[in-house]
PDB file of N, CA and C in Angstrom:
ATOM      1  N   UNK A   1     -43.659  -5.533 -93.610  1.00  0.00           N
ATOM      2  CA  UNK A   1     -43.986  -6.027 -94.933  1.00  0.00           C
ATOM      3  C   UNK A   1     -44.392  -4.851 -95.816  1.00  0.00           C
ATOM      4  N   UNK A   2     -43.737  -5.106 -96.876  1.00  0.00           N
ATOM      5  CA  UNK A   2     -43.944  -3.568 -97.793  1.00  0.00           C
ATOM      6  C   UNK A   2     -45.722  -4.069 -98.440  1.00  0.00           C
ATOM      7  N   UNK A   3     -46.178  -2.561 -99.044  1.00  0.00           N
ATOM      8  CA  UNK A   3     -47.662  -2.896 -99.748  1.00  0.00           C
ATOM      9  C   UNK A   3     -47.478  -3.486-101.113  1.00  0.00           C
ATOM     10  N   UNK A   4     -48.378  -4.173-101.807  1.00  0.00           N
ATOM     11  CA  UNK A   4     -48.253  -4.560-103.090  1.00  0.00           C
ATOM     12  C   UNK A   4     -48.056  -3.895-103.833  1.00  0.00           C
ATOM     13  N   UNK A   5     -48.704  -2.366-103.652  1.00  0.00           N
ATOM     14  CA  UNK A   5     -48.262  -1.411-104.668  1.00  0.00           C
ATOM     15  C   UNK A   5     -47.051  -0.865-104.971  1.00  0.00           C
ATOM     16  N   UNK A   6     -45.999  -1.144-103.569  1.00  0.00           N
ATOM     17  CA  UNK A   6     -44.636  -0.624-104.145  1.00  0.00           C
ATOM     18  C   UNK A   6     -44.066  -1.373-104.613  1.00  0.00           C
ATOM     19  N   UNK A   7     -44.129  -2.708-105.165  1.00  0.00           N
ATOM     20  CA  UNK A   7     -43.546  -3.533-106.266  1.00  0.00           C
ATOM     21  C   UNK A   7     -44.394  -3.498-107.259  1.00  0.00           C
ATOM     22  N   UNK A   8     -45.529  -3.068-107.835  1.00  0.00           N
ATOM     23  CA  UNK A   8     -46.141  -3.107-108.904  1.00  0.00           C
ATOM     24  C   UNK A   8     -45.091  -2.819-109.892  1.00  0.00           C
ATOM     25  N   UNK A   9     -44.480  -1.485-109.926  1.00  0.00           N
ATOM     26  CA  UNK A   9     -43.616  -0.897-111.008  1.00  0.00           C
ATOM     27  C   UNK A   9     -42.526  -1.565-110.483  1.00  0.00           C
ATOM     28  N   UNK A  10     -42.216  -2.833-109.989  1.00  0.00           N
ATOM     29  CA  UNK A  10     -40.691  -3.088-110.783  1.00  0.00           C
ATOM     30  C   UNK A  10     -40.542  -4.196-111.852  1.00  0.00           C
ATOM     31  N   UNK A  11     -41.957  -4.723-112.199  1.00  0.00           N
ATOM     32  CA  UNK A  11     -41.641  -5.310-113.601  1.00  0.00           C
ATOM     33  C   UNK A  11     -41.506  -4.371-115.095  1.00  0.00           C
ATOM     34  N   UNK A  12     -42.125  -2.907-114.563  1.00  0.00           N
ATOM     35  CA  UNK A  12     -42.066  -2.367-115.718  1.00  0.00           C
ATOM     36  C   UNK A  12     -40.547  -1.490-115.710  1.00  0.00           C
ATOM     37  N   UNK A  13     -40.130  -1.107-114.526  1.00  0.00           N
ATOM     38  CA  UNK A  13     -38.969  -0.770-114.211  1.00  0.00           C
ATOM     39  C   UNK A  13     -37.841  -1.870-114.916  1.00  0.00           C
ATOM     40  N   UNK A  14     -38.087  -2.851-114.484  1.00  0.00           N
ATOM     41  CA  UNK A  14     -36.810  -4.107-115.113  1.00  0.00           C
ATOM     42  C   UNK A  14     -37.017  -4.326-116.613  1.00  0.00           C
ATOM     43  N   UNK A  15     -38.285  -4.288-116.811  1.00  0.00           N
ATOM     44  CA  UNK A  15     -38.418  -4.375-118.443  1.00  0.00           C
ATOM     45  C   UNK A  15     -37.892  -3.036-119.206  1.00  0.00           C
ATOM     46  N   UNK A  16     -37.899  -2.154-118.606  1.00  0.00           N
ATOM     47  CA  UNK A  16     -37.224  -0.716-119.523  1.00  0.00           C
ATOM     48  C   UNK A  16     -35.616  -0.518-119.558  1.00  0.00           C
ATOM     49  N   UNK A  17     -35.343  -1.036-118.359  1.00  0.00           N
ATOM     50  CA  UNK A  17     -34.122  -1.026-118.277  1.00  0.00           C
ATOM     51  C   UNK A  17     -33.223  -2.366-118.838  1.00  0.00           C
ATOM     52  N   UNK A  18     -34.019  -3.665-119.279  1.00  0.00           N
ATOM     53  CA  UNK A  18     -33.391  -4.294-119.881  1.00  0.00           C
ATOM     54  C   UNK A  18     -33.213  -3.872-121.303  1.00  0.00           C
ATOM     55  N   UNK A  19     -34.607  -3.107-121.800  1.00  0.00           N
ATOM     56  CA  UNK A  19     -34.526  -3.099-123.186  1.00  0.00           C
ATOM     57  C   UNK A  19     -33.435  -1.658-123.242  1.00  0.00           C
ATOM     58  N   UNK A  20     -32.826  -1.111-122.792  1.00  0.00           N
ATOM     59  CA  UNK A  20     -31.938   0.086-122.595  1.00  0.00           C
ATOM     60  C   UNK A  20     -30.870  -0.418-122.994  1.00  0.00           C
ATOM     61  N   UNK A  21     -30.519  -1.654-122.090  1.00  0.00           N
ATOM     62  CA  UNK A  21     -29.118  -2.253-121.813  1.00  0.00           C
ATOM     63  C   UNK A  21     -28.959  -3.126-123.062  1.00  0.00           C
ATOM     64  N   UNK A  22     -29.926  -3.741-123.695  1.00  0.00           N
ATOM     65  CA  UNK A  22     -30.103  -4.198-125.080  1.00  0.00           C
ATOM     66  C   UNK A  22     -29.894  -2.774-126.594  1.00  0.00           C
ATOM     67  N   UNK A  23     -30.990  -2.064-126.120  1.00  0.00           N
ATOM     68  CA  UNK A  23     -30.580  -0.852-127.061  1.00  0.00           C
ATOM     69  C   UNK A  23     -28.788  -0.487-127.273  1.00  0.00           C
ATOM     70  N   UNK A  24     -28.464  -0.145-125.895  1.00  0.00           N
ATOM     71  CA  UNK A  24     -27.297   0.619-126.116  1.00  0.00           C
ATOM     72  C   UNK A  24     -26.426  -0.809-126.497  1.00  0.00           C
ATOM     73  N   UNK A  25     -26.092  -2.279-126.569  1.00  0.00           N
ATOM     74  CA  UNK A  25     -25.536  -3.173-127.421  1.00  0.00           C
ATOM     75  C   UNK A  25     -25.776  -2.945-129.375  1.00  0.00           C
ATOM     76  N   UNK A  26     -26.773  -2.849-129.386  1.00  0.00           N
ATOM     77  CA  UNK A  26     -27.460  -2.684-130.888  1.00  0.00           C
ATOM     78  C   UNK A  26     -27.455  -1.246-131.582  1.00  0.00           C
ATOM     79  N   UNK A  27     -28.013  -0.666-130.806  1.00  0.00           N
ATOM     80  CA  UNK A  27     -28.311   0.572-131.765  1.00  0.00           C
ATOM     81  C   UNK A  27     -27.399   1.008-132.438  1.00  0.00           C
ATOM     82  N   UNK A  28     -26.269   1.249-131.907  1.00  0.00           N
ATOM     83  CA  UNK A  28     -24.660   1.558-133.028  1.00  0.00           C
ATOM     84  C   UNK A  28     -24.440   0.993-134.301  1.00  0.00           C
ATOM     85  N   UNK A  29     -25.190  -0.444-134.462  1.00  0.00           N
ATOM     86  CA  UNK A  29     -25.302  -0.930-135.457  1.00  0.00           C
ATOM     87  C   UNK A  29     -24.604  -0.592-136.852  1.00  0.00           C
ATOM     88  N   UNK A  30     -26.122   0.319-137.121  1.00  0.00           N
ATOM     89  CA  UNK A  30     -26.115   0.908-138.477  1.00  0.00           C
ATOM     90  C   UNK A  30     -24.921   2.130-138.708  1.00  0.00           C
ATOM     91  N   UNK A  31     -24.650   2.433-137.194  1.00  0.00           N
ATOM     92  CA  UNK A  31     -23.366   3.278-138.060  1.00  0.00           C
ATOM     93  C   UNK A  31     -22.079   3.076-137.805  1.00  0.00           C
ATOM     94  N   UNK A  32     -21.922   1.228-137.610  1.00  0.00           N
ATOM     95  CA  UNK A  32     -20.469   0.908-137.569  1.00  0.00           C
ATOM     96  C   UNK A  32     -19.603   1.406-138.983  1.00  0.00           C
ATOM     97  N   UNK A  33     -19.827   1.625-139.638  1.00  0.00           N
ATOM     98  CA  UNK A  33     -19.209   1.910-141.506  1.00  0.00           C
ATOM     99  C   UNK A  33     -18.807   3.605-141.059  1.00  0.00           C
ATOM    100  N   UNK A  34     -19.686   4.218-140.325  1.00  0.00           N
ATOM    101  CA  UNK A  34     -19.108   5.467-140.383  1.00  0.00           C
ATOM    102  C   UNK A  34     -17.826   5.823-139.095  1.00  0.00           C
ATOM    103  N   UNK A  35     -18.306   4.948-138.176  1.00  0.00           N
ATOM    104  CA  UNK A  35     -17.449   4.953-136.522  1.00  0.00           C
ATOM    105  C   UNK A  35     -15.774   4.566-137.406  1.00  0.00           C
ATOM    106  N   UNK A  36     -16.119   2.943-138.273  1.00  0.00           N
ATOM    107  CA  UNK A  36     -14.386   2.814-138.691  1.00  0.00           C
ATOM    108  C   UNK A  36     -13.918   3.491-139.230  1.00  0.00           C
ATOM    109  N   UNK A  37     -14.984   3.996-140.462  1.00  0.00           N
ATOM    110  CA  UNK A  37     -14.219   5.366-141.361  1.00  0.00           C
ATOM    111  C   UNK A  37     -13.523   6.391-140.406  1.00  0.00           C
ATOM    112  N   UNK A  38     -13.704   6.639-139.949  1.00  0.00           N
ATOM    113  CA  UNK A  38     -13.692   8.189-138.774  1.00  0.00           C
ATOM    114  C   UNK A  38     -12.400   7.873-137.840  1.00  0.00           C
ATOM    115  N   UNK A  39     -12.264   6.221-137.746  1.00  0.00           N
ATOM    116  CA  UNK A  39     -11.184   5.733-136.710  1.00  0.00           C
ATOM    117  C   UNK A  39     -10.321   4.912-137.846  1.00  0.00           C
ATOM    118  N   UNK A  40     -10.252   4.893-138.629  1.00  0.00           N
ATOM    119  CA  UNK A  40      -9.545   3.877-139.806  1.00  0.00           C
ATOM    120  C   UNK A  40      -9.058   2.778-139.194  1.00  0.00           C
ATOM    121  N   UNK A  41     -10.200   2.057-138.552  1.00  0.00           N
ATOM    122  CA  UNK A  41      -9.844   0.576-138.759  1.00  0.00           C
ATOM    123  C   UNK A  41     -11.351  -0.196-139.103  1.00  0.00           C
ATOM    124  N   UNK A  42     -10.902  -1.894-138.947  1.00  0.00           N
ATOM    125  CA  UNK A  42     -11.905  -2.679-140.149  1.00  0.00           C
ATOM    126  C   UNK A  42     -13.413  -2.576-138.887  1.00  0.00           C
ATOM    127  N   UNK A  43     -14.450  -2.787-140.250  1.00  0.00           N
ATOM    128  CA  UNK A  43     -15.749  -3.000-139.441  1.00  0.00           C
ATOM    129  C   UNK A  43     -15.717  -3.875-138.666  1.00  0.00           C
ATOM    130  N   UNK A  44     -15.109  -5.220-139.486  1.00  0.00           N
ATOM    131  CA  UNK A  44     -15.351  -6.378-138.583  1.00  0.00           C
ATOM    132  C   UNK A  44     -14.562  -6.385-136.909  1.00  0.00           C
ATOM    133  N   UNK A  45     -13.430  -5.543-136.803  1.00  0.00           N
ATOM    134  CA  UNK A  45     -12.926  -5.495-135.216  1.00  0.00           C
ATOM    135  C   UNK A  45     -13.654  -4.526-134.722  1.00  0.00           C
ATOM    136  N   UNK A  46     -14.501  -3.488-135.290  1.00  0.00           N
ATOM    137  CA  UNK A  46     -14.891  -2.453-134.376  1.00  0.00           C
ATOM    138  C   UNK A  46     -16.456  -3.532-133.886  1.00  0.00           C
ATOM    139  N   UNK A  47     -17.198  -3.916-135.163  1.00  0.00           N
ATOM    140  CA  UNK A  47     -18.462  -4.890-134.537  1.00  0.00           C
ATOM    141  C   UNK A  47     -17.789  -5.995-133.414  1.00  0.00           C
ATOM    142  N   UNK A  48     -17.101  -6.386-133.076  1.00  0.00           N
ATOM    143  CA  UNK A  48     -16.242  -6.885-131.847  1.00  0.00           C
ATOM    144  C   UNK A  48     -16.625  -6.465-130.959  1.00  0.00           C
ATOM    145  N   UNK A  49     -17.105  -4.928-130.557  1.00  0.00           N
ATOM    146  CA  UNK A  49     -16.781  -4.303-129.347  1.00  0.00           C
ATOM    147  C   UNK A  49     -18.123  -4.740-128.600  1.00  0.00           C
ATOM    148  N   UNK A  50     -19.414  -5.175-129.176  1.00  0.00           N
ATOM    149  CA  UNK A  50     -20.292  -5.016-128.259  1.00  0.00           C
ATOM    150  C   UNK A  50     -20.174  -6.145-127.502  1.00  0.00           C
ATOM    151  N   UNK A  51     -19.925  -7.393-128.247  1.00  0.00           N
ATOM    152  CA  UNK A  51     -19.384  -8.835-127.527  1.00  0.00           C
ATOM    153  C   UNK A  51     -18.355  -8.153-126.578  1.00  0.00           C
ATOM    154  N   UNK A  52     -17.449  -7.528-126.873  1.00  0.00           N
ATOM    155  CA  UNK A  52     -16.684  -7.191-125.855  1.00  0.00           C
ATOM    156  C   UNK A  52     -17.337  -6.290-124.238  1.00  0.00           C
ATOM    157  N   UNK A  53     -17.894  -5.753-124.703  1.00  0.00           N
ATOM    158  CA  UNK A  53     -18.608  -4.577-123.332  1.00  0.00           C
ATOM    159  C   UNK A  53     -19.695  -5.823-122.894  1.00  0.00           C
ATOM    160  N   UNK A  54     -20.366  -6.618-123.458  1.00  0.00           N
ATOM    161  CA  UNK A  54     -20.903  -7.831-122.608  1.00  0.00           C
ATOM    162  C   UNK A  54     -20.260  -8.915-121.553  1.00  0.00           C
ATOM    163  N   UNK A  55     -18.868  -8.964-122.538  1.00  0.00           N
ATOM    164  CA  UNK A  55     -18.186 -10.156-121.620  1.00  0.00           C
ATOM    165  C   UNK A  55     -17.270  -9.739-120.313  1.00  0.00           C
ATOM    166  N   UNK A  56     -16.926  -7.544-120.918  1.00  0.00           N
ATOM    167  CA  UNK A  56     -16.918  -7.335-119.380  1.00  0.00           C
ATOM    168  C   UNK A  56     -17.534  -6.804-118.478  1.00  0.00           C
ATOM    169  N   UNK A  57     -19.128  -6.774-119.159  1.00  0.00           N
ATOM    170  CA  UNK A  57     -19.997  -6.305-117.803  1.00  0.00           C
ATOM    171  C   UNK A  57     -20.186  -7.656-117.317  1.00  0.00           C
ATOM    172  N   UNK A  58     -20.258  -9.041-117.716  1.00  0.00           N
ATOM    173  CA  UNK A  58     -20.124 -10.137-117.084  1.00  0.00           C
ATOM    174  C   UNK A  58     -19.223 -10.149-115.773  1.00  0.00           C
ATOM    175  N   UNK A  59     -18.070 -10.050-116.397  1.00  0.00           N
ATOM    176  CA  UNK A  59     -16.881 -10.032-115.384  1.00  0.00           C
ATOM    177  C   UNK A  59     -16.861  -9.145-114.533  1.00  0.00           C
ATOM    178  N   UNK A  60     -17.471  -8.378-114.861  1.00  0.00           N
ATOM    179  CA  UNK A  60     -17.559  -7.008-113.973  1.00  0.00           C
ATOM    180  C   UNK A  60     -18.678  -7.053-113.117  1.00  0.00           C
ATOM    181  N   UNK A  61     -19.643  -7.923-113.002  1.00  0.00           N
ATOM    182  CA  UNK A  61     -20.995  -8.410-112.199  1.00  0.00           C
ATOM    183  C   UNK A  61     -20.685  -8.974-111.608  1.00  0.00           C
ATOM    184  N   UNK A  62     -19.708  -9.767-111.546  1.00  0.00           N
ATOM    185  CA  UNK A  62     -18.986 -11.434-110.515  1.00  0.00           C
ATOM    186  C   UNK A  62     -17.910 -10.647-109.419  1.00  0.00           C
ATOM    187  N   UNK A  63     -17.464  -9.494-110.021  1.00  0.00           N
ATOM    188  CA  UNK A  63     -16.312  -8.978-109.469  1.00  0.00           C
ATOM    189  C   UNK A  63     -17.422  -7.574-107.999  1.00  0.00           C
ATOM    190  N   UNK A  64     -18.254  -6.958-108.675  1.00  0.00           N
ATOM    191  CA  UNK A  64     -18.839  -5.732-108.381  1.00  0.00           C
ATOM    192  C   UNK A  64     -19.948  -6.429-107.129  1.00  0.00           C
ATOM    193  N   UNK A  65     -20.623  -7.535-107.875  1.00  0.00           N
ATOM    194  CA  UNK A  65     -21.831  -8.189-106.796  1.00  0.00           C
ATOM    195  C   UNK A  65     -21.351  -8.414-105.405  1.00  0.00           C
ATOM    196  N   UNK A  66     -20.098  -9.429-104.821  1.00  0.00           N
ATOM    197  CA  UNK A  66     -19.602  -9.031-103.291  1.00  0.00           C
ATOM    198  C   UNK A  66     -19.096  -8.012-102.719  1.00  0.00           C
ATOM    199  N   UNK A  67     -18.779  -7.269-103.514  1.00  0.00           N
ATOM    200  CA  UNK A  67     -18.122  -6.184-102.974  1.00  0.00           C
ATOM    201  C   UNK A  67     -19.305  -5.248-102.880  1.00  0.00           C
ATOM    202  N   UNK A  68     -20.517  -5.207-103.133  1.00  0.00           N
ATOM    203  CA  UNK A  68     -21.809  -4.906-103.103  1.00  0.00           C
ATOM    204  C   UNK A  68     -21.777  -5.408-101.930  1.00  0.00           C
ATOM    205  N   UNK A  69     -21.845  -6.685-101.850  1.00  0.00           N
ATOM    206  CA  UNK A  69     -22.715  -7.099-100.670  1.00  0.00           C
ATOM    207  C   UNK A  69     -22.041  -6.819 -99.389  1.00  0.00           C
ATOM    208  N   UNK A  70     -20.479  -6.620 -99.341  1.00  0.00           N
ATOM    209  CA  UNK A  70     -19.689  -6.636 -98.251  1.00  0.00           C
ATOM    210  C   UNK A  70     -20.038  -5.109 -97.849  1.00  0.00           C
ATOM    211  N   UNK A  71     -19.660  -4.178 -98.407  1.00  0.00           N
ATOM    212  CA  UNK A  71     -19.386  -2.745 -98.471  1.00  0.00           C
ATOM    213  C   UNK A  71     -20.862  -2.443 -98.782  1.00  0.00           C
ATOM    214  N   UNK A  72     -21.893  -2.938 -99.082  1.00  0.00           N
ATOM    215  CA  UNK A  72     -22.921  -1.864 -98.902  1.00  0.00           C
ATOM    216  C   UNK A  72     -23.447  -1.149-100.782  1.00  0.00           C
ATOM    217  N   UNK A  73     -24.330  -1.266-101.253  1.00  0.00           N
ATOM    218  CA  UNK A  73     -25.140  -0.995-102.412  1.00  0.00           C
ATOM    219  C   UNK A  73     -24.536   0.322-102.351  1.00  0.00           C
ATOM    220  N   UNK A  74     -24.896   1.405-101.359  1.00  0.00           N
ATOM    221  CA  UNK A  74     -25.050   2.776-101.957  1.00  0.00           C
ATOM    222  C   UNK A  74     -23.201   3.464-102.090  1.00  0.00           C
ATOM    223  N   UNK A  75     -22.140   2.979-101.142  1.00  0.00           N
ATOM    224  CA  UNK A  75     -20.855   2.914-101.677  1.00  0.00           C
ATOM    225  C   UNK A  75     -20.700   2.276-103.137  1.00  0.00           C
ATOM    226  N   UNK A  76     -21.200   1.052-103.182  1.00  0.00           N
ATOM    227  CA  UNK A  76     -20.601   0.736-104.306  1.00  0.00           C
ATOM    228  C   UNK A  76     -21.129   1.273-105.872  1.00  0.00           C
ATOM    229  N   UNK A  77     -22.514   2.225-105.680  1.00  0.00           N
ATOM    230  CA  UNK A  77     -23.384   2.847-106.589  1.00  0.00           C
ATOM    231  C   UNK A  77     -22.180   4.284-106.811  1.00  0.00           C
ATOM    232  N   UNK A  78     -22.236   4.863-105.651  1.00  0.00           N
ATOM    233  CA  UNK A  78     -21.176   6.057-105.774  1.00  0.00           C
ATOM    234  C   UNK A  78     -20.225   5.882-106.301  1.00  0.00           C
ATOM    235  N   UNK A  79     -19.640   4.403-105.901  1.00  0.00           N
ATOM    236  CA  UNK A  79     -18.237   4.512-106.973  1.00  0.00           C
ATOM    237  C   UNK A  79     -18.281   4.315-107.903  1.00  0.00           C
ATOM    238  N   UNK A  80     -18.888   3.458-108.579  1.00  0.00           N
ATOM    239  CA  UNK A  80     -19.469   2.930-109.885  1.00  0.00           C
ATOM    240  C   UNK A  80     -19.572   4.269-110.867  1.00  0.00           C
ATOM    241  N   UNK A  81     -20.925   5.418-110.489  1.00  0.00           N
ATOM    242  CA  UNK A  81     -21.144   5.784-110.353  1.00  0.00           C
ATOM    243  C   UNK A  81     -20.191   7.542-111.321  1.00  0.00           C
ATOM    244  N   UNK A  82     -18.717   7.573-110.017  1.00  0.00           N
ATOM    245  CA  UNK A  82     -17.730   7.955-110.206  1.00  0.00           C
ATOM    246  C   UNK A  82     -16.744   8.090-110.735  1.00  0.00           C
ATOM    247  N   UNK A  83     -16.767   6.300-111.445  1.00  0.00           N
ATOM    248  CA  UNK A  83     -15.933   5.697-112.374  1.00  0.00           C
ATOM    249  C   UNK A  83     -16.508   5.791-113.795  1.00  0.00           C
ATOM    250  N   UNK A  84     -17.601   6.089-113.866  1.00  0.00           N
ATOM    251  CA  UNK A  84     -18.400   6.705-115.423  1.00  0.00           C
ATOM    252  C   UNK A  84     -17.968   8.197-115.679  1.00  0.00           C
ATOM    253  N   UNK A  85     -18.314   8.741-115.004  1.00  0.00           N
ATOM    254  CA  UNK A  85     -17.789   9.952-114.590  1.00  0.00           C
ATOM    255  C   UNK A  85     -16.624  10.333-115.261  1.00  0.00           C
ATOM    256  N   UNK A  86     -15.696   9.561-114.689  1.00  0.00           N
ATOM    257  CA  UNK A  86     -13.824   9.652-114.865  1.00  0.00           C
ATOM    258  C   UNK A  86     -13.771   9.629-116.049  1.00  0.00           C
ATOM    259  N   UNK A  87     -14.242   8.303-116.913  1.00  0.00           N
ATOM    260  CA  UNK A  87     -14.452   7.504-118.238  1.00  0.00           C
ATOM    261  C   UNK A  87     -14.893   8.518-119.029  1.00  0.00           C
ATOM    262  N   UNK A  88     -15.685   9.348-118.628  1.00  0.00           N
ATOM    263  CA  UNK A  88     -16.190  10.130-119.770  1.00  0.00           C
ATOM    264  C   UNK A  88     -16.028  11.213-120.156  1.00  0.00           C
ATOM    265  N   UNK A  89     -15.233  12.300-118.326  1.00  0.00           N
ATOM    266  CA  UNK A  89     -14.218  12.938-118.790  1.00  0.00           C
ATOM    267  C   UNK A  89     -13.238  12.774-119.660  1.00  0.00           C
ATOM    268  N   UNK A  90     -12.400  11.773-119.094  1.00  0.00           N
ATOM    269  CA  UNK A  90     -11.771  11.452-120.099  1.00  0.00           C
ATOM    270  C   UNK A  90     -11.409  11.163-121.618  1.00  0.00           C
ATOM    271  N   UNK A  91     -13.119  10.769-122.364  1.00  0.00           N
ATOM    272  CA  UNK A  91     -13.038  10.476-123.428  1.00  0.00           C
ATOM    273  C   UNK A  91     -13.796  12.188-124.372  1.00  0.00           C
ATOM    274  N   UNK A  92     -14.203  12.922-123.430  1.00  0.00           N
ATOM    275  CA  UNK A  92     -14.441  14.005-123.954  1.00  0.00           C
ATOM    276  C   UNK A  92     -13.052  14.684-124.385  1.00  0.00           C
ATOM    277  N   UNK A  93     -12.138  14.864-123.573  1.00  0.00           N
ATOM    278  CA  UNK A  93     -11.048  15.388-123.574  1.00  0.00           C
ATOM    279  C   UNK A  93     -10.064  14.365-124.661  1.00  0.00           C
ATOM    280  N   UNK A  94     -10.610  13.444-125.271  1.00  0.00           N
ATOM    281  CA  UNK A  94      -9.737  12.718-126.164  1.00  0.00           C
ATOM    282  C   UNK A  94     -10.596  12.980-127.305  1.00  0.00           C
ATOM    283  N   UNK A  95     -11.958  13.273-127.478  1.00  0.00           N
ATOM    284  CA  UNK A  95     -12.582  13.812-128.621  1.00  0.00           C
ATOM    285  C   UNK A  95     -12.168  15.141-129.320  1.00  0.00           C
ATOM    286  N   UNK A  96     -11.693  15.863-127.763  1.00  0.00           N
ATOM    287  CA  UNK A  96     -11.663  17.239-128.575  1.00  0.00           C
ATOM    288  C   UNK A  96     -10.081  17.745-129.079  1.00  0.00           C
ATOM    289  N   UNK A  97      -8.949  16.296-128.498  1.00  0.00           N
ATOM    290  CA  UNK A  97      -7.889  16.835-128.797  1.00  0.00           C
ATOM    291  C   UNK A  97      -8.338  16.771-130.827  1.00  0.00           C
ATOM    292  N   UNK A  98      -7.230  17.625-131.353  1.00  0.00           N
ATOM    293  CA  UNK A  98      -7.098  17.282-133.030  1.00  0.00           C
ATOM    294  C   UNK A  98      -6.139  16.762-133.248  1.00  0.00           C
ATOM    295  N   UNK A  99      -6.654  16.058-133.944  1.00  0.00           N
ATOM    296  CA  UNK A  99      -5.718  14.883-134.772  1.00  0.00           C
ATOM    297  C   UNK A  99      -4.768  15.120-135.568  1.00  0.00           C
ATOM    298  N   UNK A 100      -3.398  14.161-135.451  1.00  0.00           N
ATOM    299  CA  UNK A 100      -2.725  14.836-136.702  1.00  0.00           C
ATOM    300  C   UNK A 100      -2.370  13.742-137.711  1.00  0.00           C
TER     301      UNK A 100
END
């Protein structure tokens, strides 16, 4: 049986990390007007996107949670993990091509 004290911090742990996962939905907010300018398309499809990254971290929780449970948390953290990684190589290397 674990001590009381090593769950003390996971309500404050879950509370920071919800308001994170809330932040990063919102905070872009205020500079959707400059994101479309910059990408020339309308505000109203780019404000789309956060409904969108919700409905597929949904899908992506239903899909990720057994395969968690079959294969093991710390595989499926690494890949996860790995796959941000890829994503963001990737989008660095699409920032820095120039546009024509």
């Amino acid at each position: 049986m674990r001590p009381v004290w090593a769950a003390a911090g996971l309500v404050p742990t879950l509370t920071v990390a919800a308001f994170v996962n809330h932040l990063n939905v919102i905070a872009w907010n205020p500079f959707l007007p400059f994101i479309a300018e910059a990408h020339g398309i309308g505000i109203a499809i780019l404000g789309q996107l956060p409904a969108l990254l919700l409905v597929l971290s949904a899908v992506l929780g239903l899909v990720i949670g057994p395969l968690a449970d079959s294969y093991g948390y710390r595989p499926t953290m690494v890949l996860s993990l790995l796959a941000v990684a890829a994503s963001s190589s990737r989008h660095d290397r699409l920032a820095a091509e120039p546009r024509v």
